[in-house]
Structure formats: C-alpha cells, structure tokens
N, C-alpha and C. Protein backbone atom coordinates (compact mmCIF):
# COMPACT_ATOMS: atom_id res chain seq x y z
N UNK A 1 112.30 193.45 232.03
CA UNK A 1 112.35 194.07 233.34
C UNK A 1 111.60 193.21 234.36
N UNK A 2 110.32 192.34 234.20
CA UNK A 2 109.63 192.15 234.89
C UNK A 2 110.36 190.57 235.15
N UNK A 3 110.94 190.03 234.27
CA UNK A 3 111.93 188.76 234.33
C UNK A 3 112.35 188.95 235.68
N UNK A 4 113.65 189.92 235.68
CA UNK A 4 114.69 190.22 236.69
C UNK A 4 113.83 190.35 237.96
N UNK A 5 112.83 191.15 238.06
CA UNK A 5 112.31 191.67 239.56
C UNK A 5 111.62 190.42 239.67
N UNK A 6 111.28 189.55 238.97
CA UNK A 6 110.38 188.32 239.49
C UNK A 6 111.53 187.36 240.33
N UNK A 7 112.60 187.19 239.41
CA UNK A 7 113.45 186.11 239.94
C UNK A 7 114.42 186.79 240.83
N UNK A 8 114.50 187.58 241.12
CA UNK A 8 115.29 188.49 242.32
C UNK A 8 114.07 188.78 243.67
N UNK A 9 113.02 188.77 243.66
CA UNK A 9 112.33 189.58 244.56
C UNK A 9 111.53 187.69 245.83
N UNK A 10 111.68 188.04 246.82
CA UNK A 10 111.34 186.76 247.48
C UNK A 10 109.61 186.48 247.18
N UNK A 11 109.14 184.82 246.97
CA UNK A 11 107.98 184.63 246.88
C UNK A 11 106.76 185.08 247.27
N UNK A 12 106.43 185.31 248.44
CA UNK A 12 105.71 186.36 249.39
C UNK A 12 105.55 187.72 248.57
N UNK A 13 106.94 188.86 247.41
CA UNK A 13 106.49 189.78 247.78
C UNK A 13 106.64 190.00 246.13
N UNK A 14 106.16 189.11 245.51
CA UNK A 14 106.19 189.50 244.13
C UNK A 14 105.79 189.80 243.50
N UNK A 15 104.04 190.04 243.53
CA UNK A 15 103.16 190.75 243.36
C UNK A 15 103.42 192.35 243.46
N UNK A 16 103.86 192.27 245.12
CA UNK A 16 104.01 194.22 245.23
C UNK A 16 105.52 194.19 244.66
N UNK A 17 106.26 193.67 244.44
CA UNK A 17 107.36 194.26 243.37
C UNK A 17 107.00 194.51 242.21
N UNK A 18 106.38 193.64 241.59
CA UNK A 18 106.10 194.14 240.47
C UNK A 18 105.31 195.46 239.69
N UNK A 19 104.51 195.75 240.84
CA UNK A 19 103.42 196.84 241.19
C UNK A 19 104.00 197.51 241.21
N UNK A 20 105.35 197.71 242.15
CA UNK A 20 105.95 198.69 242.20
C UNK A 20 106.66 199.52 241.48
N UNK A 21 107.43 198.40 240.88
CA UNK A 21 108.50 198.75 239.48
C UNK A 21 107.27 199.19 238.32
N UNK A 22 106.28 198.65 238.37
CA UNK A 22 105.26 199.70 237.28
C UNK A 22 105.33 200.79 237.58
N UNK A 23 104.99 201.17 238.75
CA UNK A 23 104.72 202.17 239.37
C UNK A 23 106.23 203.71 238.85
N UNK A 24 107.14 202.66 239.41
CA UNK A 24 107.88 203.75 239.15
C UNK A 24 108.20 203.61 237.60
N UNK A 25 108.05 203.16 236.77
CA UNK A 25 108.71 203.25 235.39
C UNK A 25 107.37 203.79 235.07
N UNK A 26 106.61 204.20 235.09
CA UNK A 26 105.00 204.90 234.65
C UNK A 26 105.78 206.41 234.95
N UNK A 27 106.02 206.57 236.57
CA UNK A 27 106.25 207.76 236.90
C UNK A 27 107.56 208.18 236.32
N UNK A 28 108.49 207.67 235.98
CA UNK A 28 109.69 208.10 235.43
C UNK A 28 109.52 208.41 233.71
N UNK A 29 109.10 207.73 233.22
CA UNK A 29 108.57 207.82 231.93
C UNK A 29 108.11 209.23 231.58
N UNK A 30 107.01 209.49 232.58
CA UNK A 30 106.23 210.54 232.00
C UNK A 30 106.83 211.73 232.48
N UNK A 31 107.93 211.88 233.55
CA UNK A 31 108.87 212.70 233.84
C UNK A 31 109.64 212.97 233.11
N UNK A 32 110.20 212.06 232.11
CA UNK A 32 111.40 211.95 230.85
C UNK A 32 110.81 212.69 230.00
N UNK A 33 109.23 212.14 229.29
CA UNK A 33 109.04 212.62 228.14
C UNK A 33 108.29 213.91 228.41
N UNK A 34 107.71 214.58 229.34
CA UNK A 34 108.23 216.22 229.66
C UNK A 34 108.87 216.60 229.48
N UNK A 35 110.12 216.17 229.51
CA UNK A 35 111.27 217.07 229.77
C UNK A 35 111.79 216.97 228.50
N UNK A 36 111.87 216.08 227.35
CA UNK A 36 111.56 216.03 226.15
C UNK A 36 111.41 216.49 225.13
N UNK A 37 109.33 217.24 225.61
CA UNK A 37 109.19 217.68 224.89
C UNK A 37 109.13 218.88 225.13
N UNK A 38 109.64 219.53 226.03
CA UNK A 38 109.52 220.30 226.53
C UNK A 38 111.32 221.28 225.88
N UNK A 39 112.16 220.64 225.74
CA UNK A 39 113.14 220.65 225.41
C UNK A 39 113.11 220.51 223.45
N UNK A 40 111.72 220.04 223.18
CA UNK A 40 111.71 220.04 221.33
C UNK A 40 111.24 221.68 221.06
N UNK A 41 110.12 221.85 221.96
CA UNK A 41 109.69 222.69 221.96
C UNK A 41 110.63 224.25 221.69
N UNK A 42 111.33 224.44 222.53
CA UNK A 42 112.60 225.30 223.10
C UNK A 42 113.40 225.21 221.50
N UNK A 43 114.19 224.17 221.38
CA UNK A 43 114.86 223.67 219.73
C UNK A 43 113.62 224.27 218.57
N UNK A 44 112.30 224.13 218.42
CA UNK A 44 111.62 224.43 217.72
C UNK A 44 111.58 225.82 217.69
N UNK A 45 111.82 226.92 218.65
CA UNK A 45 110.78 228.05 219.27
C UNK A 45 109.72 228.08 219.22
N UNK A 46 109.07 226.92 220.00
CA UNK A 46 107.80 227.37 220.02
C UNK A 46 107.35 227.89 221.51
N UNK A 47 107.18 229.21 222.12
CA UNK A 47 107.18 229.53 222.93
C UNK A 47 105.86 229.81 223.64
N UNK A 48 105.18 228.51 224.16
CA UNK A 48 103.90 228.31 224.76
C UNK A 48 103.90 228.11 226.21
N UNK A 49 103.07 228.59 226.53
CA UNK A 49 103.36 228.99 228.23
C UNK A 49 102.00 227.84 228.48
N UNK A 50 102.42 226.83 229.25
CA UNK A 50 101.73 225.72 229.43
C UNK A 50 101.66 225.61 230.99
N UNK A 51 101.84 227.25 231.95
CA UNK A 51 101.23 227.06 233.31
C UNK A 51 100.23 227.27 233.80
C-alpha cells in the first residue's frame, strides 16, 4: 500500500500521504473488526450489551 501512495503522491506531499492513508486504514480497520465481532457474537448468542 505504502509503495503505490509513495509513487503516485507528488514529492512535497509524501510524508502527509502517507500519514494519511495510515490514518484511514487504522480507522477503517477498527470499524471492520467491530462489526465482526460484533456479528460472531450475534452467530454465537452471546447476548452482551456493550453500551
């Protein structure tokens, strides 16, 4: 991933691309695997109220 955004993103701003694309694959990640396990949980019945 970090290949592509290096050699696509102009010299000047490749630092904050890269920052960025962490940024969002951190935040997408941990959005996915919520939903996950959140969804094993449900398949399991395990019915825990986690608000």
């Amino acid at each position: 991933m970090y290949i592509i955004i290096y050699s696509l993103s102009p010299e000047e701003t490749k630092s904050t691309a890269q920052t960025l694309a962490t940024a969002f694959y951190v935040g997408i990640s941990g959005i996915v695997g919520s939903y996950i396990r959140r969804l094993i949980m449900i398949i399991l019945g395990l019915n825990i109220c986690l608000d």
